[in-house]
Protein backbone atom coordinates (compact mmCIF):
# COMPACT_ATOMS: atom_id res chain seq x y z
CA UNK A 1 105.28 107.77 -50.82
CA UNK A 2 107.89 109.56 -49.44
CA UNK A 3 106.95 112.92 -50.39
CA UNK A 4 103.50 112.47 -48.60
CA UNK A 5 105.45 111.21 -45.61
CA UNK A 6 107.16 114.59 -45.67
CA UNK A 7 104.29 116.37 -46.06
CA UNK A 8 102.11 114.74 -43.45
CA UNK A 9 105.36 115.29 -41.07
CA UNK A 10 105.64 118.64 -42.10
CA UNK A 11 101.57 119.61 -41.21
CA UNK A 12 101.59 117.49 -38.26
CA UNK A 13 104.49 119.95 -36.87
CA UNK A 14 102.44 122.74 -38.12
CA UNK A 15 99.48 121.43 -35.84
CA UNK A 16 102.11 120.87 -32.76
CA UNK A 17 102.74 124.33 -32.89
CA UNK A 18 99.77 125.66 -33.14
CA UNK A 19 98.58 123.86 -30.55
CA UNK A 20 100.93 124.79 -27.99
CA UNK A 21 100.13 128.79 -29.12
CA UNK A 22 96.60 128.12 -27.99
CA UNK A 23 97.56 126.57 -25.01
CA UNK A 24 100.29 128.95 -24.12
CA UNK A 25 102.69 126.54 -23.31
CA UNK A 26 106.54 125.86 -24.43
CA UNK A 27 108.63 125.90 -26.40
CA UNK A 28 107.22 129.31 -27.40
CA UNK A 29 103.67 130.71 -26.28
CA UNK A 30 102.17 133.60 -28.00
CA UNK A 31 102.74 136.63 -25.57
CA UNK A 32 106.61 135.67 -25.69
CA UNK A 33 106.39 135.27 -29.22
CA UNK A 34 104.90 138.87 -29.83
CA UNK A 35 107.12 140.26 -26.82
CA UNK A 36 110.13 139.00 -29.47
CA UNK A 37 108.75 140.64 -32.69
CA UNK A 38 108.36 143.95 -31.04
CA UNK A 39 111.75 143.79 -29.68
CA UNK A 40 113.17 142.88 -32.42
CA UNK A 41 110.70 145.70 -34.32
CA UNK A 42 112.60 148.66 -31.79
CA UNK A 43 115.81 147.25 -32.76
CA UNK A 44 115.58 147.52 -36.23
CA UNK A 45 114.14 150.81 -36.02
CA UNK A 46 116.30 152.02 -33.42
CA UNK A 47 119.47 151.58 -35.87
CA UNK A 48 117.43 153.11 -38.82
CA UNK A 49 117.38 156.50 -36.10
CA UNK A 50 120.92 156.37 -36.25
CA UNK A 51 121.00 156.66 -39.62
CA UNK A 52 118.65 159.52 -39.88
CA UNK A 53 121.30 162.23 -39.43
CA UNK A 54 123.72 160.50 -42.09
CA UNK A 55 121.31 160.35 -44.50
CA UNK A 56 119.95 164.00 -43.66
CA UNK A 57 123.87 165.24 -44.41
CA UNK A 58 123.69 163.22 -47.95
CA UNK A 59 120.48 165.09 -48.52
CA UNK A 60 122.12 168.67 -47.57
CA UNK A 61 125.26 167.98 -49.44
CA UNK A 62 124.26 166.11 -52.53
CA UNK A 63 121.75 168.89 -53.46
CA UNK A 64 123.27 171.97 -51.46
CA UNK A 65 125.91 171.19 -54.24
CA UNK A 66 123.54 171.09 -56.98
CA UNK A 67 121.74 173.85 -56.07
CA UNK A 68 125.06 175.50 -56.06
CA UNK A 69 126.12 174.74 -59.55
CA UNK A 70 123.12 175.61 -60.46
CA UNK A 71 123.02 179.34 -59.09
CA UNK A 72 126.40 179.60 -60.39
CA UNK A 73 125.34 179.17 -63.61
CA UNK A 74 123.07 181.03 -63.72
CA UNK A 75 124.88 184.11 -61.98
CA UNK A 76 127.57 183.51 -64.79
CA UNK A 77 124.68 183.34 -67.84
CA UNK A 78 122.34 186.37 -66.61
CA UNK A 79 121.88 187.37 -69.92
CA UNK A 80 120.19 184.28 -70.88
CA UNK A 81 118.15 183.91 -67.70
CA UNK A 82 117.31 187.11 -67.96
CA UNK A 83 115.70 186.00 -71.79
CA UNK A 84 114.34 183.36 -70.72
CA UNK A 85 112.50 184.94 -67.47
CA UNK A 86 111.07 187.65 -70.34
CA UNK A 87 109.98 184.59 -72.44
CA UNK A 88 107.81 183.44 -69.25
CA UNK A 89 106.25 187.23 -68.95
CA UNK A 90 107.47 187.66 -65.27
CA UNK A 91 107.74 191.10 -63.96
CA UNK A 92 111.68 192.82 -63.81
CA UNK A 93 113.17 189.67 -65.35
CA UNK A 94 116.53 190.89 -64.90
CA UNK A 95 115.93 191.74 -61.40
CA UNK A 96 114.28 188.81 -60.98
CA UNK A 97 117.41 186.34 -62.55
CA UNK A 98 119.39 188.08 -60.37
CA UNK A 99 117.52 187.44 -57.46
CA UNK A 100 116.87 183.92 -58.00
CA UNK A 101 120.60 183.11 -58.90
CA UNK A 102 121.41 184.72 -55.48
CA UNK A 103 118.62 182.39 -54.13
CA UNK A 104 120.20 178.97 -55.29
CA UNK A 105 123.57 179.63 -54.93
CA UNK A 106 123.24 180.77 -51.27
CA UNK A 107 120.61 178.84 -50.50
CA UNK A 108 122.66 175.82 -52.07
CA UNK A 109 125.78 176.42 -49.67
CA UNK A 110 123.18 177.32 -46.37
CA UNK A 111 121.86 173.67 -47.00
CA UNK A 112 125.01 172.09 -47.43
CA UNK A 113 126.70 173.55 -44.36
CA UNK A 114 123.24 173.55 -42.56
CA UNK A 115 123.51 177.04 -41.18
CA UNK A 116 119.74 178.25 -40.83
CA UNK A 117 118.79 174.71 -42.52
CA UNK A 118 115.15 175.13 -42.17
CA UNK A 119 114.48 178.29 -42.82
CA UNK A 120 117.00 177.87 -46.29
CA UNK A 121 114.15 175.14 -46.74
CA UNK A 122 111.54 176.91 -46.69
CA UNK A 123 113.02 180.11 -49.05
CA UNK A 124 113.85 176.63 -51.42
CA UNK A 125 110.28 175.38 -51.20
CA UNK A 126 108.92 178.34 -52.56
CA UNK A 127 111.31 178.93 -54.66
CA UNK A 128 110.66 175.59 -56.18
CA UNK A 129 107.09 175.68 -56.23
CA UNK A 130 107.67 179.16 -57.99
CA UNK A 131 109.22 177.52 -60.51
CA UNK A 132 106.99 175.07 -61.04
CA UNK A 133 103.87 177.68 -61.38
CA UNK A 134 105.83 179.93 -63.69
CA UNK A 135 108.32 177.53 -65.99
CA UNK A 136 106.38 173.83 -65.65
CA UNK A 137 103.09 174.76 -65.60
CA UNK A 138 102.06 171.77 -67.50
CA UNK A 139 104.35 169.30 -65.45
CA UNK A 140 101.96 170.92 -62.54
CA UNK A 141 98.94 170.44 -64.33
CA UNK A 142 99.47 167.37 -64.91
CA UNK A 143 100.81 165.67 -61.02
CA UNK A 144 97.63 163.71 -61.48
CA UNK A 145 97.13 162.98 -64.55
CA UNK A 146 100.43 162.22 -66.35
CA UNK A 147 102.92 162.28 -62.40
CA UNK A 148 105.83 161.09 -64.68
CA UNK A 149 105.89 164.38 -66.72
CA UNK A 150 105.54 166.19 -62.69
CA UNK A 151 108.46 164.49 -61.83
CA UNK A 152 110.06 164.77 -64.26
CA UNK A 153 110.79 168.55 -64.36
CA UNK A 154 113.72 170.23 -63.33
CA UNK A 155 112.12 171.50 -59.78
CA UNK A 156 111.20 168.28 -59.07
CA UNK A 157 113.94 167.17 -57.19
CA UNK A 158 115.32 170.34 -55.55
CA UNK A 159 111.69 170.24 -54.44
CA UNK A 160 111.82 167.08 -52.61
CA UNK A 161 115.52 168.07 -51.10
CA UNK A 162 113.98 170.82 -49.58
CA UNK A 163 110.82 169.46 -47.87
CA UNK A 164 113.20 166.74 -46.80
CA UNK A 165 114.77 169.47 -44.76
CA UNK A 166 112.54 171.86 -44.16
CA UNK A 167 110.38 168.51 -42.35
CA UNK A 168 113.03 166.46 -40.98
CA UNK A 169 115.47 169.09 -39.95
CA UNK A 170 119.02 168.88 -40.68
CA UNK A 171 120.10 166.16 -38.80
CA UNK A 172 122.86 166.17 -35.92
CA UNK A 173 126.07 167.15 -38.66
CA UNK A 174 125.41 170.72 -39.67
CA UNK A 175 126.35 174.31 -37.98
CA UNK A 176 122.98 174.76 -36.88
CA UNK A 177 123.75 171.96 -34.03
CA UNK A 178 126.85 173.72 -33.53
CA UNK A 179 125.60 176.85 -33.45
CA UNK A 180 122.76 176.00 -30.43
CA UNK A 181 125.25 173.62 -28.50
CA UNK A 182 127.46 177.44 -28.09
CA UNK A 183 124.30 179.74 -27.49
CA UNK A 184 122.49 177.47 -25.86
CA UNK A 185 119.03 176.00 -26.92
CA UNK A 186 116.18 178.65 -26.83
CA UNK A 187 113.48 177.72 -24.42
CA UNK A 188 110.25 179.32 -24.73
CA UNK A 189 110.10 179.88 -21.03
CA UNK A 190 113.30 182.68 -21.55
CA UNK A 191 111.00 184.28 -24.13
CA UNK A 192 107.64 184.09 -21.97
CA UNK A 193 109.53 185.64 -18.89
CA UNK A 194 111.27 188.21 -21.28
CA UNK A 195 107.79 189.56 -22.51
């Protein structure tokens, strides 16, 4: 007896409310209702934006490091890269080991400093991709198919870091920001008027 006491309070409070959001009245009416959620909406997205740029630095430095252990290694086990880029047929494998080394381990510290952060990215993203085609051709061919095998390859993950960046930019802590707050931003205007 009780319970259904509850219950019928409960839905008659229900019905109240509703009531008073068709009507429009107090305590709350629909248009102040909504006016709250999207307030409430730009709040909670206005603190995610400040943690945009923090996040953006973990990005940069958690896999500018790896990227930079990961060149090292290489640059310190040519040899073997070198085998292993003549295992996968690619033309001037020992150019090419050196080359790629060169490409991680600088590439590793640009992202982690964020000097020239987007277009480090991009040389990443290919990179990357590169390695996909050439060394995981089968986690490739099979993204659709079988997506744990795609991401679970070694690329996978330096892959993501560097669309990260190469999208979002490298937030407000890196040298690039430093960099444009001495020289200036560039304005395409100064470049029109130039030409």
């Amino acid at each position: 007896m009780r319970r259904n006491n509850r219950q019928s309070l409960s839905s008659q409070r229900v019905a109240s409310h509703s009531e008073t959001f068709r009507k429009g009245g107090n305590p709350l009416s629909m248009k102040t209702f909504i006016l709250r959620l999207c307030h409430l909406y730009q709040q909670f997205f206005r603190g995610v934006d400040y943690s945009r740029s923090p996040f953006l630095l973990a990005v940069r430095l958690y896999w500018g490091w790896q990227l930079i252990e990961s060149g090292w290694g290489k640059l310190h086990n040519l040899p073997k890269v070198t085998e292993f880029f003549t295992s996968l047929n690619l033309p001037m494998p020992a150019q090419m080991a050196v080359f790629i080394s060169c490409v991680e381990f600088l590439g590793g510290i640009f992202l982690a400093v964020g000097l020239l952060s987007r277009l480090t990215a991009l040389v990443l993203t290919v990179n990357m991709i590169m390695a996909y085609v050439t060394a995981d051709r089968e986690a490739l061919r099979s993204m659709f198919s079988d997506p744990d095998k795609f991401y679970a390859a070694a690329p996978y993950v330096f892959l993501i870091a560097s669309l990260i960046i190469l999208i979002f930019g490298p937030g407000k802590f890196c040298l690039d920001t430093v960099l444009e707050r001495l020289l200036g931003p560039t304005e395409t205007k100064d470049l029109r008027s130039v030409g």
